[in-house]
Protein backbone atom coordinates (compact mmCIF):
# COMPACT_ATOMS: atom_id res chain seq x y z
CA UNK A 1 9.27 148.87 115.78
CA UNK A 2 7.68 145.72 117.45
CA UNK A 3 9.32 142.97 119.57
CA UNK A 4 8.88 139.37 119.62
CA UNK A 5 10.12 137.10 122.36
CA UNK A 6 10.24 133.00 122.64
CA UNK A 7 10.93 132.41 126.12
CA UNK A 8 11.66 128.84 127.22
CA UNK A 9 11.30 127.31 130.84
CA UNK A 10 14.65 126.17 132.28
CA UNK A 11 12.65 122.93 133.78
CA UNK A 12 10.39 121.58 131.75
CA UNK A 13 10.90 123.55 128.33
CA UNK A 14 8.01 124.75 127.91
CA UNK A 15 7.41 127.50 125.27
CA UNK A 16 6.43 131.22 125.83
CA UNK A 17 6.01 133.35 122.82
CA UNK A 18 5.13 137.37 123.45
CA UNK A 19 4.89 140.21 120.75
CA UNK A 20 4.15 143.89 121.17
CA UNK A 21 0.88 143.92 119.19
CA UNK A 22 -1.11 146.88 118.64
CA UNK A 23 -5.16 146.35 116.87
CA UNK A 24 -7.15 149.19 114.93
CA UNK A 25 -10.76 149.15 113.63
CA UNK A 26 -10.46 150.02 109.78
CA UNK A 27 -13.14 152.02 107.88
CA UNK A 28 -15.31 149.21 107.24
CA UNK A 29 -15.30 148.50 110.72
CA UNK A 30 -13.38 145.30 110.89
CA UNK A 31 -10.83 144.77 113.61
CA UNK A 32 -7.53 143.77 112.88
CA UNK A 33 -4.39 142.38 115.23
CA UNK A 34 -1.10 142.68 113.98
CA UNK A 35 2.72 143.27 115.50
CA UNK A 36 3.41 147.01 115.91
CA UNK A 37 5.27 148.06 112.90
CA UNK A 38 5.81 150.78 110.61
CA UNK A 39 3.05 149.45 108.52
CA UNK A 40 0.23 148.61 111.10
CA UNK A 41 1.12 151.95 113.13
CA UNK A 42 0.26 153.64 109.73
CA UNK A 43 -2.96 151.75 109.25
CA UNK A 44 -3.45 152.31 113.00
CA UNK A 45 -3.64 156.05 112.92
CA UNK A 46 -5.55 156.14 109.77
CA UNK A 47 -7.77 153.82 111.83
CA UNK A 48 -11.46 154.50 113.11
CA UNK A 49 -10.30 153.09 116.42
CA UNK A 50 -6.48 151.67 117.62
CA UNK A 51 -5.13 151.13 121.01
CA UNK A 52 -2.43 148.12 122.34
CA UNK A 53 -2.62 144.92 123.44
CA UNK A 54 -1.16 143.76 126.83
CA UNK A 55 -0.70 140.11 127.52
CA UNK A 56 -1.15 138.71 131.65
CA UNK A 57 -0.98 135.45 133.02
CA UNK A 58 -3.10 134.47 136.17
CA UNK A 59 -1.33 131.42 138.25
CA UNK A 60 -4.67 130.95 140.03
CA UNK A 61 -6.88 129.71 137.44
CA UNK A 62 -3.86 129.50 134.24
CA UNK A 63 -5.51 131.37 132.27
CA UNK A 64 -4.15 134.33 129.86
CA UNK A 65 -5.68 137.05 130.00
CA UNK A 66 -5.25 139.40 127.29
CA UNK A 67 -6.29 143.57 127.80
CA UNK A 68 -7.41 145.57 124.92
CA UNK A 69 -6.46 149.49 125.69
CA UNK A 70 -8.15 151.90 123.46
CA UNK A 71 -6.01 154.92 122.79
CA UNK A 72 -7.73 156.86 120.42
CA UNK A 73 -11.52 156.87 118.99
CA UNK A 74 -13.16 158.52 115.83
CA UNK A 75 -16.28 160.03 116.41
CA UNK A 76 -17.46 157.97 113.91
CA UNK A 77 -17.55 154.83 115.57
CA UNK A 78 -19.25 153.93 119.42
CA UNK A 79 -17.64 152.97 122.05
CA UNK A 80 -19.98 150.16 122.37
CA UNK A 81 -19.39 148.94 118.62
CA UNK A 82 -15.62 148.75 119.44
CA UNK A 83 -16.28 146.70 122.60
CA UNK A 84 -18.42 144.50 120.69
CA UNK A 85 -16.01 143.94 117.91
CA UNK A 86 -12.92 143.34 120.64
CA UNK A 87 -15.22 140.37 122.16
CA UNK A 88 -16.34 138.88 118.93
CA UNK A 89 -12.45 139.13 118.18
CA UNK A 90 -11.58 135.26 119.46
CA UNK A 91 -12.22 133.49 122.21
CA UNK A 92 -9.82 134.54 124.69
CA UNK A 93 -10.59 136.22 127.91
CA UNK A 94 -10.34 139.53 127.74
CA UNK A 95 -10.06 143.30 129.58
CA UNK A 96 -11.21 145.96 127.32
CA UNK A 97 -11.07 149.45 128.68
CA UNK A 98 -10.22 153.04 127.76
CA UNK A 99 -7.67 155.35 127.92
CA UNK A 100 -8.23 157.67 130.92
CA UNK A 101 -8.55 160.50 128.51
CA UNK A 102 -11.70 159.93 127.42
CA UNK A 103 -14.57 160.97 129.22
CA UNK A 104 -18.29 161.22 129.04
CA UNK A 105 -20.25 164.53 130.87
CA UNK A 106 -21.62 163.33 134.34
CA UNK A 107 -25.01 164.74 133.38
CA UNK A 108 -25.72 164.04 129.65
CA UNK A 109 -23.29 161.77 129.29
CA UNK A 110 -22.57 162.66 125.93
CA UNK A 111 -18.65 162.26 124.86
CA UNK A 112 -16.87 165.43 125.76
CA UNK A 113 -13.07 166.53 124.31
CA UNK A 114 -10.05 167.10 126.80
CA UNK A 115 -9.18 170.50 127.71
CA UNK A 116 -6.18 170.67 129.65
CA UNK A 117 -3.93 167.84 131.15
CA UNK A 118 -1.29 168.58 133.85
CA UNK A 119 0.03 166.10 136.40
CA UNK A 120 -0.99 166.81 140.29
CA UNK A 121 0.44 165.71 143.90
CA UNK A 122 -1.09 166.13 147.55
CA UNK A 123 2.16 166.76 149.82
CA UNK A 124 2.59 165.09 153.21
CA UNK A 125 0.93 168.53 154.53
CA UNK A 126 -1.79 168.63 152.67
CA UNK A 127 -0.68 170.68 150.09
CA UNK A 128 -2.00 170.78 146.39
CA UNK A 129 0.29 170.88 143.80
CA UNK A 130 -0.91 170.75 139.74
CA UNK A 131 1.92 171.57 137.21
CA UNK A 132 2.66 170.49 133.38
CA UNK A 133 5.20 168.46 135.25
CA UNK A 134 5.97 167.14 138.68
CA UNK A 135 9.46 166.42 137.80
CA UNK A 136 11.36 169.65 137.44
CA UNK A 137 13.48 170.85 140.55
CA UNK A 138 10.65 172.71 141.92
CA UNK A 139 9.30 169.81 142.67
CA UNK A 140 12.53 167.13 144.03
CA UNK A 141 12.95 167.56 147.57
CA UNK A 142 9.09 167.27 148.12
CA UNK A 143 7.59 164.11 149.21
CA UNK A 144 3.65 163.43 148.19
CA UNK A 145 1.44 161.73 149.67
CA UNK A 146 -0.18 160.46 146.19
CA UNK A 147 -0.03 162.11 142.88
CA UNK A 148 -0.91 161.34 138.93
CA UNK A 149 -3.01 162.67 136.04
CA UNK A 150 -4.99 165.59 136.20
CA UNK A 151 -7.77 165.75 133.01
CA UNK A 152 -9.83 168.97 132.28
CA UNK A 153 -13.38 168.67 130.10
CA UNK A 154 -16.06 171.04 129.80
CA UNK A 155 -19.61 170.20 128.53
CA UNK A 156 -21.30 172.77 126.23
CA UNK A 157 -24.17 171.95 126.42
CA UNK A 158 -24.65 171.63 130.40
CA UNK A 159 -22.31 174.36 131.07
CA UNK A 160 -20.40 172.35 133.22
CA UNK A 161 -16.36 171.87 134.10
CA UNK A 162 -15.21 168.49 135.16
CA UNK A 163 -12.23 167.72 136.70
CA UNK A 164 -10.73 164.25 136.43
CA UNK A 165 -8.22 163.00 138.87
CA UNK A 166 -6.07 159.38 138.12
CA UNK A 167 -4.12 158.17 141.23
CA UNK A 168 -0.56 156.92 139.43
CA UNK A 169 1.16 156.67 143.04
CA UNK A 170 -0.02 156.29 146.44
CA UNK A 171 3.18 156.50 148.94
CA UNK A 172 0.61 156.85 151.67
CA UNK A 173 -1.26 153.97 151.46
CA UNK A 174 -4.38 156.00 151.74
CA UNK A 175 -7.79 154.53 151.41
CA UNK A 176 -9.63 155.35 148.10
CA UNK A 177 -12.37 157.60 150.38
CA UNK A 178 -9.79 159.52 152.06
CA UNK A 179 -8.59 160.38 148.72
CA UNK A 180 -11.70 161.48 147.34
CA UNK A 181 -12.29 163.24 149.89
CA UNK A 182 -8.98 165.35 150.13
CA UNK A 183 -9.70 166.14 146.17
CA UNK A 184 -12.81 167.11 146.31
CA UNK A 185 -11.64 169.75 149.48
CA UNK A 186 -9.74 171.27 146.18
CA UNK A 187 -12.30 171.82 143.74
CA UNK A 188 -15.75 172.49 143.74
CA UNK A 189 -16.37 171.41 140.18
CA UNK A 190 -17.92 167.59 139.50
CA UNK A 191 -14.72 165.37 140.25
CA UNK A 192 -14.38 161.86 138.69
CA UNK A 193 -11.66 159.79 140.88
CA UNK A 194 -9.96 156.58 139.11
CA UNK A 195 -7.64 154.38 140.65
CA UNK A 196 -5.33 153.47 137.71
CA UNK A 197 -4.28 150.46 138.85
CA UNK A 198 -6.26 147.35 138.24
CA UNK A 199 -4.57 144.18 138.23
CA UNK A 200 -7.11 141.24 139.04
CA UNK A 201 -8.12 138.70 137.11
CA UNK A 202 -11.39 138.95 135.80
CA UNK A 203 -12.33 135.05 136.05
CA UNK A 204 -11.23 134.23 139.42
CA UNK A 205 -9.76 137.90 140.78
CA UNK A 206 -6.59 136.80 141.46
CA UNK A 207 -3.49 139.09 140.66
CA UNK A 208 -2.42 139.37 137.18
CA UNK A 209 1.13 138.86 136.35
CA UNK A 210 2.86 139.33 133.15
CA UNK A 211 5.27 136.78 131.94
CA UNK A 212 8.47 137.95 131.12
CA UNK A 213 12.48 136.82 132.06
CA UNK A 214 12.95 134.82 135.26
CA UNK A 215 8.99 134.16 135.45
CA UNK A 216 7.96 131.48 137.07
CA UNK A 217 6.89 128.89 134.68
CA UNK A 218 3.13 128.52 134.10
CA UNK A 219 3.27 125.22 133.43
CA UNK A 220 4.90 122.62 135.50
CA UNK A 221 5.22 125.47 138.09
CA UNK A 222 9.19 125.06 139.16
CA UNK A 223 11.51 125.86 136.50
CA UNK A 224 11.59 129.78 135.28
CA UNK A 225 11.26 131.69 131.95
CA UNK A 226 14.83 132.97 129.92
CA UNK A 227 14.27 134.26 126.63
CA UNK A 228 15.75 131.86 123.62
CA UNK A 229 15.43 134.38 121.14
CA UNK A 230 14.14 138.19 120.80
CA UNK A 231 13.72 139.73 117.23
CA UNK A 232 13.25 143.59 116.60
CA UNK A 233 11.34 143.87 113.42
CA UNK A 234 10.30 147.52 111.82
């Protein structure tokens, strides 16, 4: 079921229009943008490539900035093909990038298929902690120093594990070395560290915002944003 949203600035008037819109690349290998609906989820999972589209707003330059996340791939189609037919898509300014479980072998860097995927937390003491779940009681009096995604791969052909660790939550404030270093203390397989949480603007690196109730109006910059209308459609 998708959602669209006029907003309207309580100043100046100004119109703000957002949608939940999904895209999928279709056997011929044309991309196509559409609301997420029954319909276009169907076509998206039948889809050669599909993923969501998130729309930001950077005050510093006024620019939108729209980010294309790939959630699933066929092996029938690059990832390079799909990032070329994202940018040849429109003119808008984009951020195309992949969901964090997909992952290419450190050595060969051939595409490789997930294995395992748990959550994981370091604990103010140091401790290591991976589970299916960081939520359950085992787990609610502890406080962590950082935790998030834990992805497992294994190349066949180099005979090797890799271990993929994405930082969701960093209570600590720690520094992205110190963190890569306290993982790889924990394994001795390759490690590939991601901080999941990117949120400059690519044009002038500015912080991203999304637009959304009580937002401060992009355009004359003193009134703010209250929705006018929101539809559900299916």
């Amino acid at each position: 079921m998708g959602i669209h949203t006029e907003y309207s600035c309580s100043e100046c008037g100004m119109k703000v229009v957002d949608s939940s819109d999904i895209f999928w690349v279709d056997a011929e290998k044309k991309i196509h943008v559409d609301m997420q609906t029954v319909s276009s989820s169907r076509k998206a999972t039948d889809s050669l490539a599909s993923g969501g589209i998130y729309k930001y707003y950077c005050y510093n330059c006024n620019n939108y900035i729209y980010n294309f996340h790939i959630t699933r791939k066929s092996r029938f189609i690059t990832k390079e093909e799909i990032i070329q037919l994202i940018e040849s898509l429109d003119d808008n300014h984009k951020i195309i990038d992949f969901d964090n479980r997909f992952q290419n072998c450190i050595h060969c860097r051939q595409e490789i298929p997930l294995r395992q995927e748990k959550s994981f937390a370091i604990d103010e003491m140091g401790e290591f902690f991976i589970d299916d779940s960081l939520y359950s009681e085992d787990f609610e009096n502890k406080k962590f120093d950082f935790s998030g995604k834990y992805y497992g791969y294994f190349c066949q052909d180099c005979g090797k594990q890799i271990n993929k660790f994405v930082i969701l939550e960093n209570d600590a404030n720690l520094d992205d070395s110190l963190i890569k270093e306290i993982l790889q203390d924990h394994t001795n397989d390759l490690t590939v560290y991601i901080n999941d949480s990117y949120s400059n603007c690519p044009i002038c690196g500015d912080e991203l915002q999304v637009l959304g109730e009580s937002s401060i109006c992009p355009k004359c910059k003193v009134g703010v944003l209250h929705i006018e209308s929101q539809q559900l459609i299916d």
